[in-house]
C-alpha atoms as a PDB file:
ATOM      1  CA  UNK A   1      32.247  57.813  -7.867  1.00  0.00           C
ATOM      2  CA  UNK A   2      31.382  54.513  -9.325  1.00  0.00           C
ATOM      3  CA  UNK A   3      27.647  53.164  -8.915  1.00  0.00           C
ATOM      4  CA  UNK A   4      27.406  49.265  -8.490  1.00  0.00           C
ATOM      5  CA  UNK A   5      24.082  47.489  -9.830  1.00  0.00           C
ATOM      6  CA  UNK A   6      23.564  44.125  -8.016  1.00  0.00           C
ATOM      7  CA  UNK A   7      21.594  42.855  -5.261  1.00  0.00           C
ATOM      8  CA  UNK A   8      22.880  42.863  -1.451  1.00  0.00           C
ATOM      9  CA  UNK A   9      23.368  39.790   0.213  1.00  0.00           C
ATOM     10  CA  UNK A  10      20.576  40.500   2.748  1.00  0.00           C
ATOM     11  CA  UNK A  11      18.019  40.810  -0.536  1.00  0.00           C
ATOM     12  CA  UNK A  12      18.995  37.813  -2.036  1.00  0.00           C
ATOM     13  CA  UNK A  13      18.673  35.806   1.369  1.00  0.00           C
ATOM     14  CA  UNK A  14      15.015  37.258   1.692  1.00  0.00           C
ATOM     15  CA  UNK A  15      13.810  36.617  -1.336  1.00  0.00           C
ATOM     16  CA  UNK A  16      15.440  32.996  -1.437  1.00  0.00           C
ATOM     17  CA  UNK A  17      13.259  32.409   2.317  1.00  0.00           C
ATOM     18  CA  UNK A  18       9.781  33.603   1.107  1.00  0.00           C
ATOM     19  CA  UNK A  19      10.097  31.518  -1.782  1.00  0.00           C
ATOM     20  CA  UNK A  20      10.904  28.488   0.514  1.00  0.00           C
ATOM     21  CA  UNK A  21       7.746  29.618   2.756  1.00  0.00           C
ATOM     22  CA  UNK A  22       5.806  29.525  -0.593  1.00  0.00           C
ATOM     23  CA  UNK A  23       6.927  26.159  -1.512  1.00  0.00           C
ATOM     24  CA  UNK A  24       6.323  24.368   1.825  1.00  0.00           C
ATOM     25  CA  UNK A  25       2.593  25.612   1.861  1.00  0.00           C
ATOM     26  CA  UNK A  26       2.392  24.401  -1.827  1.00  0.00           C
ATOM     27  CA  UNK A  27       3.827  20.652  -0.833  1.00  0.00           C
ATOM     28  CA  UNK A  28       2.023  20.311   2.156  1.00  0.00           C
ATOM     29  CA  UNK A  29      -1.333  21.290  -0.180  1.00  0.00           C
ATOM     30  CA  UNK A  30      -0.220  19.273  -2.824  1.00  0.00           C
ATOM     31  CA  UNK A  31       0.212  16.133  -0.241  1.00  0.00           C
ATOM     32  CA  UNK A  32      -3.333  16.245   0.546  1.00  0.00           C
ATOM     33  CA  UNK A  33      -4.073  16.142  -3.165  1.00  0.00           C
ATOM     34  CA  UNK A  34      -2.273  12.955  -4.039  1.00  0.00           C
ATOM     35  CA  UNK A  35      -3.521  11.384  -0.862  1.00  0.00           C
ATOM     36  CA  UNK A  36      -7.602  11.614  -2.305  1.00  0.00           C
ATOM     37  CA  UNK A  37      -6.135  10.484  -5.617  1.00  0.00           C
ATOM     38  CA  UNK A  38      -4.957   7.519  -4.277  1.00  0.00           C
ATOM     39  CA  UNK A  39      -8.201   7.210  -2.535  1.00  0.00           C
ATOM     40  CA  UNK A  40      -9.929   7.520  -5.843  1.00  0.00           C
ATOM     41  CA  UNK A  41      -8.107   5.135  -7.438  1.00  0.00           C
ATOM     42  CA  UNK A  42      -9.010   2.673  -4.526  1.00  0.00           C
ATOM     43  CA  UNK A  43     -12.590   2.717  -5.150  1.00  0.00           C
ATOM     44  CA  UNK A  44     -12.294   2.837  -8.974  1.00  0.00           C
ATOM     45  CA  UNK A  45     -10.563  -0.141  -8.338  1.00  0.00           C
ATOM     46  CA  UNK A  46     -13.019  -1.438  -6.383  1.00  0.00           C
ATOM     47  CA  UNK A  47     -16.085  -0.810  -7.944  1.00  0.00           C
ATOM     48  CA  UNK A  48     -13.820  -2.766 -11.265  1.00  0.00           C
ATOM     49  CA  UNK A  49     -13.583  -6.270  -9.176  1.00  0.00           C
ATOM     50  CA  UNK A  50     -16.918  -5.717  -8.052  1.00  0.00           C
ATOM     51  CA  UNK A  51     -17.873  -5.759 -11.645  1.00  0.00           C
ATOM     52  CA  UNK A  52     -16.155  -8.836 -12.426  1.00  0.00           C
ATOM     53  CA  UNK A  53     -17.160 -10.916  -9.643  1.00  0.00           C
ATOM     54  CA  UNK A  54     -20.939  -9.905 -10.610  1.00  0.00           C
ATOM     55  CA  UNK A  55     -20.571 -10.513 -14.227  1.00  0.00           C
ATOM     56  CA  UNK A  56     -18.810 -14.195 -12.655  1.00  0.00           C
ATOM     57  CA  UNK A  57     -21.639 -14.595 -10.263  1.00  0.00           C
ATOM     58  CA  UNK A  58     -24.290 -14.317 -12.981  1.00  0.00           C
ATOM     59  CA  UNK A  59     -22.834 -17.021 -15.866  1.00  0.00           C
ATOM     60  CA  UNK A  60     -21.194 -19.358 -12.751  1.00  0.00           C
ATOM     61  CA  UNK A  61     -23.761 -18.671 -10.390  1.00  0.00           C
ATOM     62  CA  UNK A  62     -21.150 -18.523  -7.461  1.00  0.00           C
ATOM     63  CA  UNK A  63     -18.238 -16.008  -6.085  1.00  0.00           C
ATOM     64  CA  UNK A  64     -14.592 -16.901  -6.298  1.00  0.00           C
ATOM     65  CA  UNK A  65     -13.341 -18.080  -3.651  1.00  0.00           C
ATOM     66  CA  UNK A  66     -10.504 -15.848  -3.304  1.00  0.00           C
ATOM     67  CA  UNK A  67      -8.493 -13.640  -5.183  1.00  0.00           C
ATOM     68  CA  UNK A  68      -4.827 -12.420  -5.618  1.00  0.00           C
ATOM     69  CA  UNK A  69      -3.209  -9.494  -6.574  1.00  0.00           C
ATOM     70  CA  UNK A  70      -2.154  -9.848 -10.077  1.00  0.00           C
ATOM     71  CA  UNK A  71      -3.967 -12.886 -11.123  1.00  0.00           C
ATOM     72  CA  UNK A  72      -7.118 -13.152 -13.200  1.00  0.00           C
ATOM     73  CA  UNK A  73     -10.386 -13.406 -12.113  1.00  0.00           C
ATOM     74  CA  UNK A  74     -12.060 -16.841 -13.498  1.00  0.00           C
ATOM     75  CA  UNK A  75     -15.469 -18.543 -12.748  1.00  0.00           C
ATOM     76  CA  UNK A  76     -17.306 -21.762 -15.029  1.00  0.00           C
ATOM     77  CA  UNK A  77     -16.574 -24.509 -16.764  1.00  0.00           C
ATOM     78  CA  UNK A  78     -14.831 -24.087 -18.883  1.00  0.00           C
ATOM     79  CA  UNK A  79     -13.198 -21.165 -17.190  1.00  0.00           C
ATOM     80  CA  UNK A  80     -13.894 -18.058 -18.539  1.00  0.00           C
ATOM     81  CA  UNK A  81     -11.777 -14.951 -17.326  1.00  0.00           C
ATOM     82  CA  UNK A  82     -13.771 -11.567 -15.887  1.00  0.00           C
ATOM     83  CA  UNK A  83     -10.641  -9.614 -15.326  1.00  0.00           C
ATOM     84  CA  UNK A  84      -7.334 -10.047 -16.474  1.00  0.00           C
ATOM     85  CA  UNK A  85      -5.188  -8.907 -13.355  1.00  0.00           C
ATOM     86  CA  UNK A  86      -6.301  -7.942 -10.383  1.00  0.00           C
ATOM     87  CA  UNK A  87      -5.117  -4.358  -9.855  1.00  0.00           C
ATOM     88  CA  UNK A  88      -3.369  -3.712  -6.438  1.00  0.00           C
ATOM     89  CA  UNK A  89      -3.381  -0.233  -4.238  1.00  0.00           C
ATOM     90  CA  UNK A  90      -1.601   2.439  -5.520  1.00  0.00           C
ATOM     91  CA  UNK A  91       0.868   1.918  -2.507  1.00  0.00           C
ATOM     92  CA  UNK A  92       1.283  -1.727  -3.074  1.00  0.00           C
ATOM     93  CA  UNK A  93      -0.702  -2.998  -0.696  1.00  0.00           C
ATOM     94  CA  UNK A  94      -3.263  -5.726  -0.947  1.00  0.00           C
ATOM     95  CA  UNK A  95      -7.207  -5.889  -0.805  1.00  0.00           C
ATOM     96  CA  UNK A  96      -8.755  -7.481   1.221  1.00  0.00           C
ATOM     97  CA  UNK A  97     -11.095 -10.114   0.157  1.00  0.00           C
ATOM     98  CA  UNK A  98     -13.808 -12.623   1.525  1.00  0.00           C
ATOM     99  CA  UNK A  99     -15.867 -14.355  -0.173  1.00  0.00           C
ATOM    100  CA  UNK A 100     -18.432 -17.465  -0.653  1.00  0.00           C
ATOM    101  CA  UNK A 101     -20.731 -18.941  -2.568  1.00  0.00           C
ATOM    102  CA  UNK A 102     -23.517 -16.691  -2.815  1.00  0.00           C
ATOM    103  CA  UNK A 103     -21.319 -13.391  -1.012  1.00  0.00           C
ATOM    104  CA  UNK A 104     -17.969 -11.457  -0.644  1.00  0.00           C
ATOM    105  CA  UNK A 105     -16.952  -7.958   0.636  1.00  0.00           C
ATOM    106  CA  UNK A 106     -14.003  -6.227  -0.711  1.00  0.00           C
ATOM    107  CA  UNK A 107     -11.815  -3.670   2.266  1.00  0.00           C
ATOM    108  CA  UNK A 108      -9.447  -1.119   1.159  1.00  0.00           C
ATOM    109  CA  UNK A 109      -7.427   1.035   3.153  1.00  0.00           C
ATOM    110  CA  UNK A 110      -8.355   4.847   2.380  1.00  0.00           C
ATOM    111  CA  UNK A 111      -5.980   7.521   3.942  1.00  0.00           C
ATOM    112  CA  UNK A 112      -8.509  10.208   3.787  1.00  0.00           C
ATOM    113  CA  UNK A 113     -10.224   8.236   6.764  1.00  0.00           C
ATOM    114  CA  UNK A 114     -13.500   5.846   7.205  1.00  0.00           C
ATOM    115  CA  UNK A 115     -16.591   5.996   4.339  1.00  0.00           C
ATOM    116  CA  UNK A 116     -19.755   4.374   4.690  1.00  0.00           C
ATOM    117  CA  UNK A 117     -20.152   2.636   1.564  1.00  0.00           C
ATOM    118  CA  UNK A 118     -23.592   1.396   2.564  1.00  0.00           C
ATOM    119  CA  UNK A 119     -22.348  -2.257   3.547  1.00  0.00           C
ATOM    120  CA  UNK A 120     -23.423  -3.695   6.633  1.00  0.00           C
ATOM    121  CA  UNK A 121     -20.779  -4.728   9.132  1.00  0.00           C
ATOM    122  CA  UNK A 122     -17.214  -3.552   8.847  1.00  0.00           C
ATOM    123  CA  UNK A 123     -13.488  -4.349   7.430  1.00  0.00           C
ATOM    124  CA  UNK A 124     -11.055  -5.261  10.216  1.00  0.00           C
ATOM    125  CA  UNK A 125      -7.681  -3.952  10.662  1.00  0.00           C
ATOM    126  CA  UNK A 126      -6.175  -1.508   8.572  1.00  0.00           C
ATOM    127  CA  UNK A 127      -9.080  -1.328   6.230  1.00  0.00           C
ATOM    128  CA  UNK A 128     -11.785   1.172   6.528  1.00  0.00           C
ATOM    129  CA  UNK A 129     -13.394   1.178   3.416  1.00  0.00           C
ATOM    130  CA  UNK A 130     -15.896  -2.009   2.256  1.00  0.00           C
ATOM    131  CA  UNK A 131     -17.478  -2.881  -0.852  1.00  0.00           C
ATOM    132  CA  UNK A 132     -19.819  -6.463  -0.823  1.00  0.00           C
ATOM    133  CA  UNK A 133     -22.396  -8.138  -3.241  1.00  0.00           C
ATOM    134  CA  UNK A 134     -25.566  -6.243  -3.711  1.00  0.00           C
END
């Protein structure tokens, strides 16, 4: 009699399943990994046009009185430029951005859920995250 090395069908179709299992728990952990990166990044960005609208603030002695996606940030005469592009959300989306004279307050979106960034008041809409002038 012959013996015949190999796996069964039946092995090979458990084995193939439990890795499957495996790899589902690992994507739905990795999800909620990318999800506070991108939150991350949201407040880095943040806290990086805060910066620039301070540093403007302080030579112009006023806030911009809006800002887009993509475009510079420039105060004074002559204008001088703060930041060179205003970065967008990681998803594409837009900040949101209000601003005056002597104030502003920045709203972002985070998908982790609501922080309390210690500004007064709150963003409306979508955003749930707020960064103003100190």
């Amino acid at each position: 009699m012959k013996k015949i090395f190999g796996y069964t069908l039946i092995e090979l179709l458990v084995v193939i399943s439990i890795i499957g299992i495996l790899m589902s728990f690992a994507l739905v952990a990795f999800q909620g990994t990318r999800k506070s990166a991108r939150d991350a990044r949201r407040k880095a960005d943040l806290e990086q046009i805060r910066a620039a609208l301070e540093l403007c603030y302080s030579t112009s002695g006023s806030y911009p009185g809006s800002i887009t996606t993509g475009s510079p940030i420039t105060c004074g005469a002559p204008p001088a430029t703060y930041l060179q592009a205003v970065p967008a959300d990681p998803l594409g989306a837009d900040y949101l951005y209000t601003g005056a004279a002597n104030s502003y307050t920045l709203c972002a979106n985070l998908e982790g859920g609501a922080e309390n960034s210690g500004c007064p008041g709150s963003c409306t809409g979508i955003y749930n995250y707020k960064v103003c002038n100190p």
